[in-house]
C-alpha atoms as a PDB file:
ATOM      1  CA  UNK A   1      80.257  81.853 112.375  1.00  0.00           C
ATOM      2  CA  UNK A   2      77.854  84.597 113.454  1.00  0.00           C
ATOM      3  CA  UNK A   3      81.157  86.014 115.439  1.00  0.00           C
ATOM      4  CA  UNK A   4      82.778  86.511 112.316  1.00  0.00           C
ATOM      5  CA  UNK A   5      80.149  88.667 110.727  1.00  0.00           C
ATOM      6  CA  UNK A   6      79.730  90.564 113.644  1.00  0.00           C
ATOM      7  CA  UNK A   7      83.219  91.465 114.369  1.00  0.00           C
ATOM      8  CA  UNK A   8      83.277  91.904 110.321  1.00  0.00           C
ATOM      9  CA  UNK A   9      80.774  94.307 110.245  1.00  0.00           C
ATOM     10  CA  UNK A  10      82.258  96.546 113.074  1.00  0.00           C
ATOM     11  CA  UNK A  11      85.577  96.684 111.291  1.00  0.00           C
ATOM     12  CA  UNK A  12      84.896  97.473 107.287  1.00  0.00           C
ATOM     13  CA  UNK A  13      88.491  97.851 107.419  1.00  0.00           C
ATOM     14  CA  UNK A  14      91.599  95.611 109.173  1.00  0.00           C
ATOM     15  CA  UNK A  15      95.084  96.027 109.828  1.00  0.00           C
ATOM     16  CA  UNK A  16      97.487  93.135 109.693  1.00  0.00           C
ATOM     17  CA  UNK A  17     101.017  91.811 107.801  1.00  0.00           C
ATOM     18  CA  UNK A  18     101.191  89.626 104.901  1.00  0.00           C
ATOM     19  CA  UNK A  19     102.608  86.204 106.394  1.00  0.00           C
ATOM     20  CA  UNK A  20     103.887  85.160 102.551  1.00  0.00           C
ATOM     21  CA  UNK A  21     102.583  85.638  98.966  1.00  0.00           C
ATOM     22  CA  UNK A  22     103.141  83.544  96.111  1.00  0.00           C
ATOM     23  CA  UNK A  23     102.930  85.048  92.970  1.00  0.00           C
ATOM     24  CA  UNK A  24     103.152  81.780  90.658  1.00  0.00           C
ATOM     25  CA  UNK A  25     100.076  80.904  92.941  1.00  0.00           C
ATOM     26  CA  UNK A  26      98.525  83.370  92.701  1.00  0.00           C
ATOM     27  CA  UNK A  27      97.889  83.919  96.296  1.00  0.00           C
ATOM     28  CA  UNK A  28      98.991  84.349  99.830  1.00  0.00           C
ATOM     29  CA  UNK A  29      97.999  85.058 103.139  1.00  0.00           C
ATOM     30  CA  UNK A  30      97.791  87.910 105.718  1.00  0.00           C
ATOM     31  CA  UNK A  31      97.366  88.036 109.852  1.00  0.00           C
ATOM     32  CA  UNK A  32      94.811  90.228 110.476  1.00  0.00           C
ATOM     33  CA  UNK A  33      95.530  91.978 113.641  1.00  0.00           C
ATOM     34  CA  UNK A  34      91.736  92.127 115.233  1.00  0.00           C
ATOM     35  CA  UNK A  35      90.502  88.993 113.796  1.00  0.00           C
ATOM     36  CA  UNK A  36      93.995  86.573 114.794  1.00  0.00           C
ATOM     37  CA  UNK A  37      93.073  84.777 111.942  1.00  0.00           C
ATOM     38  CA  UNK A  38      94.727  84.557 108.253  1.00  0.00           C
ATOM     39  CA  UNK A  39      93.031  86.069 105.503  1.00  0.00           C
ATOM     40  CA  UNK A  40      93.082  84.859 101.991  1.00  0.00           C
ATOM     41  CA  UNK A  41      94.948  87.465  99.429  1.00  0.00           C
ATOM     42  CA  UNK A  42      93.967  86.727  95.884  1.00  0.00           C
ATOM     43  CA  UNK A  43      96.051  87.998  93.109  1.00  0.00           C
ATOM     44  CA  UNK A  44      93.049  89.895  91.277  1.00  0.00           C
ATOM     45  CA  UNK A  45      92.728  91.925  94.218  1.00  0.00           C
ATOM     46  CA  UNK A  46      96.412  92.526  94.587  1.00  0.00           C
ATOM     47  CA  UNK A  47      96.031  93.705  90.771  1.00  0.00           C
ATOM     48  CA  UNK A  48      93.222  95.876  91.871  1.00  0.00           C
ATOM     49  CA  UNK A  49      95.199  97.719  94.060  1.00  0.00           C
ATOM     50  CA  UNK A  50      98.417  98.294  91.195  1.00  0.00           C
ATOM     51  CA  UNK A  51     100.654  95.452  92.443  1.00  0.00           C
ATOM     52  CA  UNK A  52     101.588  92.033  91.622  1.00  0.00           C
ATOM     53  CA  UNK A  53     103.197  90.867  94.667  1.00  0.00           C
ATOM     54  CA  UNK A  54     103.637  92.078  98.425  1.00  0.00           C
ATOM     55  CA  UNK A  55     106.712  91.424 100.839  1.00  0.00           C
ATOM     56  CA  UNK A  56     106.285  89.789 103.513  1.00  0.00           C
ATOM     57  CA  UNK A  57     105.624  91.638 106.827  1.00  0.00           C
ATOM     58  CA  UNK A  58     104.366  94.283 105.131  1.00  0.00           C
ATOM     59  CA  UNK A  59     101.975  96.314 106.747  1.00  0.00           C
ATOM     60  CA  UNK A  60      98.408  96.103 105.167  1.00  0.00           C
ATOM     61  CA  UNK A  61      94.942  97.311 105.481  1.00  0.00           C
ATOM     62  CA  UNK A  62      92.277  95.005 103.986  1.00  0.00           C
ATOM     63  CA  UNK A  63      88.499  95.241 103.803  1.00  0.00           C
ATOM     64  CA  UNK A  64      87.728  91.309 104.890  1.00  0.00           C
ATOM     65  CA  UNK A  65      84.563  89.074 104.059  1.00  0.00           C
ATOM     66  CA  UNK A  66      83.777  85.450 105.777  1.00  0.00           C
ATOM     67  CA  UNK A  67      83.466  82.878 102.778  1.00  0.00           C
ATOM     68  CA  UNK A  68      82.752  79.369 102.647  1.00  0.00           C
ATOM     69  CA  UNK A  69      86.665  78.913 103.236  1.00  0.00           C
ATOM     70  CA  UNK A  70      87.418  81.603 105.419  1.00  0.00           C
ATOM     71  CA  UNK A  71      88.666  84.710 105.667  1.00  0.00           C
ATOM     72  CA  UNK A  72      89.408  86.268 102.474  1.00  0.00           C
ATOM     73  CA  UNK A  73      90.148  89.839 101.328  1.00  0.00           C
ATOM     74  CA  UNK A  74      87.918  92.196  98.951  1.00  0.00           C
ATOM     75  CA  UNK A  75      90.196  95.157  99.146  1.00  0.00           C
ATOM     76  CA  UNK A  76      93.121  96.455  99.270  1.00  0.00           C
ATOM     77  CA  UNK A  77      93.086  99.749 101.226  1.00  0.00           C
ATOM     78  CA  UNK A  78      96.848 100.322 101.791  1.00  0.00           C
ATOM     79  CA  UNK A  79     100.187  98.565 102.141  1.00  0.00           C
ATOM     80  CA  UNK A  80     103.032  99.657 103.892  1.00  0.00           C
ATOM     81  CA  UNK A  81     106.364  97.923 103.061  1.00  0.00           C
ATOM     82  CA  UNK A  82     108.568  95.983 105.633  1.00  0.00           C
ATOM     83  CA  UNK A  83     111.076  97.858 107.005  1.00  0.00           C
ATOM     84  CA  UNK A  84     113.293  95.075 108.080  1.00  0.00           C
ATOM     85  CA  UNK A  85     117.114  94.646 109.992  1.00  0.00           C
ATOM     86  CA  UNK A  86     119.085  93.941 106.725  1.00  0.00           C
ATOM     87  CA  UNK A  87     117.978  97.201 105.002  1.00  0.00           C
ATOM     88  CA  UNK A  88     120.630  98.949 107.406  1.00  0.00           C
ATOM     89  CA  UNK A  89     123.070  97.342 105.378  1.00  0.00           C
ATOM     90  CA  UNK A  90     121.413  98.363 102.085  1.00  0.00           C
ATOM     91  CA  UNK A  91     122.975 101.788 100.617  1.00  0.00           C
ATOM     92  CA  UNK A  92     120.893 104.514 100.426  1.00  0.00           C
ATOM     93  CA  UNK A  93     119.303 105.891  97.167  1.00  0.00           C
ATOM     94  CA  UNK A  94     122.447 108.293  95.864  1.00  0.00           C
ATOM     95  CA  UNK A  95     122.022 111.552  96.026  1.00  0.00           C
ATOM     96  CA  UNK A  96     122.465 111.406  91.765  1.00  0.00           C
ATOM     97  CA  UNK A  97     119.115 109.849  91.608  1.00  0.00           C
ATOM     98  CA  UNK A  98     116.462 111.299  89.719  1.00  0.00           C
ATOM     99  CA  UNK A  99     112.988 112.401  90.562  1.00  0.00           C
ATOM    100  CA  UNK A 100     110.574 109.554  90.906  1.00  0.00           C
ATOM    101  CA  UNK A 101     109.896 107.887  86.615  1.00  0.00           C
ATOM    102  CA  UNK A 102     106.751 106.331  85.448  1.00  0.00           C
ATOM    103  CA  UNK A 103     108.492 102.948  84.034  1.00  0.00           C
ATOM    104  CA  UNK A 104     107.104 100.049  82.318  1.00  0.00           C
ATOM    105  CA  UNK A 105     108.682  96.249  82.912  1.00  0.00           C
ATOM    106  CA  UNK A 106     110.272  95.098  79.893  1.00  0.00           C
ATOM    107  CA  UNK A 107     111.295  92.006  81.827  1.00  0.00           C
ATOM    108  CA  UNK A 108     111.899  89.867  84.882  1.00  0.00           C
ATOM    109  CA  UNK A 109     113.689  86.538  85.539  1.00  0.00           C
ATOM    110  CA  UNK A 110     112.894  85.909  89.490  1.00  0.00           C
ATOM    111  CA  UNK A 111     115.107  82.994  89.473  1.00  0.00           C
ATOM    112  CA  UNK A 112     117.497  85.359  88.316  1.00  0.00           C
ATOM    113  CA  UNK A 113     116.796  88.276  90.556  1.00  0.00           C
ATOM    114  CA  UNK A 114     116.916  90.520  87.729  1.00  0.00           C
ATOM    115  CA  UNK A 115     115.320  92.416  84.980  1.00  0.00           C
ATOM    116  CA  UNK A 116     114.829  95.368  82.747  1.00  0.00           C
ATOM    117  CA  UNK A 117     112.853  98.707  82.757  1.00  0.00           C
ATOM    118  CA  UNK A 118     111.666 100.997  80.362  1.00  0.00           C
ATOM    119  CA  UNK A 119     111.337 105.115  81.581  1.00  0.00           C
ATOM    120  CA  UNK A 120     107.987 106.161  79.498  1.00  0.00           C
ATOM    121  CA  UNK A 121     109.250 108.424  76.490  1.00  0.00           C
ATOM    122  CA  UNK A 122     113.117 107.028  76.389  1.00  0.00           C
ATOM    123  CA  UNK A 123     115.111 104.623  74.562  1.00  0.00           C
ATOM    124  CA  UNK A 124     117.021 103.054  77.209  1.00  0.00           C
ATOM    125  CA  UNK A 125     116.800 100.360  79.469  1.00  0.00           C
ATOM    126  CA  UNK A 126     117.649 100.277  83.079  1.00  0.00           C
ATOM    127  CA  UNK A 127     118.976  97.330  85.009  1.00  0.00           C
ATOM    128  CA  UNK A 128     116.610  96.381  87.981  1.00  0.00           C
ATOM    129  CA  UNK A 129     117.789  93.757  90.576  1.00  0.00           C
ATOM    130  CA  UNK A 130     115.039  91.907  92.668  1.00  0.00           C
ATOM    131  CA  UNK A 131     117.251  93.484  96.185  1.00  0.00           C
ATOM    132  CA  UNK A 132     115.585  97.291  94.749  1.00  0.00           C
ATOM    133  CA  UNK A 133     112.114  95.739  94.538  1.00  0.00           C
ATOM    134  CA  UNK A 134     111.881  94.415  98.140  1.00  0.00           C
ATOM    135  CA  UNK A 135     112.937  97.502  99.227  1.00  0.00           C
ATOM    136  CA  UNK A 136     110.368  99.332  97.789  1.00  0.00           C
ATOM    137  CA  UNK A 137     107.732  96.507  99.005  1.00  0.00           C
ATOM    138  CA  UNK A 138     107.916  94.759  96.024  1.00  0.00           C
ATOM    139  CA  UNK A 139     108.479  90.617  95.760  1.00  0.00           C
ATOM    140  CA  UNK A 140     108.081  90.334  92.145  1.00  0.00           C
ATOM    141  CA  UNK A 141     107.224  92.510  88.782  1.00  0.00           C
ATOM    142  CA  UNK A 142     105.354  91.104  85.823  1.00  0.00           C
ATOM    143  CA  UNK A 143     106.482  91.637  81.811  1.00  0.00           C
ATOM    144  CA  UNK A 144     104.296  95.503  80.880  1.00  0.00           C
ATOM    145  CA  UNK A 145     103.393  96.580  84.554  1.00  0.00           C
ATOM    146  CA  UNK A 146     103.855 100.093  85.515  1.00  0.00           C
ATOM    147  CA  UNK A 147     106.061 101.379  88.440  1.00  0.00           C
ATOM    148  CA  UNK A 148     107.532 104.025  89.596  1.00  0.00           C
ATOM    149  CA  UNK A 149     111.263 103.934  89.776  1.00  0.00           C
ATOM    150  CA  UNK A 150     114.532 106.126  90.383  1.00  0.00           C
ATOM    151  CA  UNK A 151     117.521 105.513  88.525  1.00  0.00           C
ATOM    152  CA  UNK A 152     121.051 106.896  89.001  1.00  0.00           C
ATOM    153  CA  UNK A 153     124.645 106.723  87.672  1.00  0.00           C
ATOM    154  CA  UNK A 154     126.795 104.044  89.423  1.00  0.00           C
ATOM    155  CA  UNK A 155     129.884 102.399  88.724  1.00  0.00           C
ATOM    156  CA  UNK A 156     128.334  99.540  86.857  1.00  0.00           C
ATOM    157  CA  UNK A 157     126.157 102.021  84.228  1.00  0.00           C
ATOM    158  CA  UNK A 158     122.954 103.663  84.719  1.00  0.00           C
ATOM    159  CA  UNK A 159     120.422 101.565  87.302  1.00  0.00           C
ATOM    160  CA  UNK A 160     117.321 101.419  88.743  1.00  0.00           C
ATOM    161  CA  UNK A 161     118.151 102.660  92.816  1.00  0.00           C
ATOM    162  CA  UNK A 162     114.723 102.263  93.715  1.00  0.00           C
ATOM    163  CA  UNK A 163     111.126 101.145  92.815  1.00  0.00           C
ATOM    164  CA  UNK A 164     108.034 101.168  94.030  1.00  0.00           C
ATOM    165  CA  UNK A 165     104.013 100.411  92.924  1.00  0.00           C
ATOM    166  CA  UNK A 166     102.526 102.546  90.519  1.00  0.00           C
ATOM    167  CA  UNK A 167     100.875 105.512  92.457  1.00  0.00           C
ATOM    168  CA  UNK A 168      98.109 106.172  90.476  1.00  0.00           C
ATOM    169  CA  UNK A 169      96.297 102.838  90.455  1.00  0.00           C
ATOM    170  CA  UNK A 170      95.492 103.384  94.440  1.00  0.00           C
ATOM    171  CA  UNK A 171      95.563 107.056  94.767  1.00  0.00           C
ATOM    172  CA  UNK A 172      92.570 108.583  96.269  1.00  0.00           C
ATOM    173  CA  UNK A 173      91.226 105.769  97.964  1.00  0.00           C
END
C-alpha cells in the first residue's frame, strides 16, 4: 500500500486509455500507464470534466487517489479520442460543413444509434448518428447536454458531420 502513495504522490497526474465505460453504470475503467493498474472512472467526474461517456482507447490524463477499493480517479485533466483503423473508412467532414455550433441534445436512443440536436438560437433539428459521436470521442450523449457539433448538407437533409464535448466545461485547466 505505502507503494501506491508514494508512486501517487510523485505523479499528481497519469497518462493511460480507458479500457471500457459504461454509461448505464455509471462507470468504467482506465490503464494507467505508470501505475499498470486500472483505475476506477466514476461518472460524476466524467460530468466534471463536460462529458458523459468516453471511447474506449482513448487517451486520458487522470489525477489518481488509492481508496479502500483501489485505484480511482479525482480528475479529469484531458482526453484524447481513439484514433482507430476503421476511421479510414469513415468520410471526412465535407468541405460544406459549418464552423464548429454550440448544440444542445434534444435526444438519444443508443439502442438505436441515433438522435437529435438542437443549434442554440435555431428552430431546427439535426440528425446525429452514434458513428459521428465515436468519432469525436464520444460513446454516448444524454437528453439537454451541450456539445459542440458541425452540420452540413448531404443527400439525406441537413446532419450533424461531427461532434465533439463541450469546450468550455474543461477549458483552461
Amino acid at each position: 500500500m505505502k507503494c501506491h502513495v508514494s508512486i501517487l504522490e510523485k505523479h499528481d497526474r497519469v497518462v493511460g486509455h480507458m479500457k471500457w465505460f459504461d454509461p448505464a453504470r455509471g462507470y468504467g475503467f482506465a490503464v494507467s500507464d505508470q501505475l499498470g493498474e486500472d483505475v476506477l472512472v466514476h461518472m460524476a467526474t466524467l460530468r466534471n470534466f463536460g462529458q458523459s461517456s468516453v471511447t474506449p482507447g482513448s487517451r486520458v490524463v487522470l489525477n489518481v487517489a488509492q481508496t479502500g477499493r483501489g485505484l480511482q480517479a479525482g480528475e479529469i485533466f484531458e482526453i484524447e479520442p481513439c484514433r482507430n483503423v476503421n476511421e479510414a473508412n469513415v468520410s471526412p467532414t465535407p468541405e460544406s460543413a459549418s464552423g464548429p455550433l454550440a448544440a444542445r441534445v434534444r435526444w438519444f436512443d443508443q439502442q438505436k444509434s441515433f438522435g437529435f440536436v438542437n443549434v442554440f438560437g435555431e428552430s431546427d433539428d439535426y440528425y446525429l448518428h452514434a458513428s459521428v459521436l465515436r468519432r469525436g470521442g464520444l460513446d454516448m450523449v444524454e437528453p439537454g447536454e451541450a456539445i459542440c457539433v458541425q452540420i452540413a448538407e448531404t443527400p439525406q437533409g441537413t446532419i450533424v458531420v461531427k461532434a465533439t464535448s463541450w469546450p468550455s466545461t474543461h477549458e483552461g485547466r
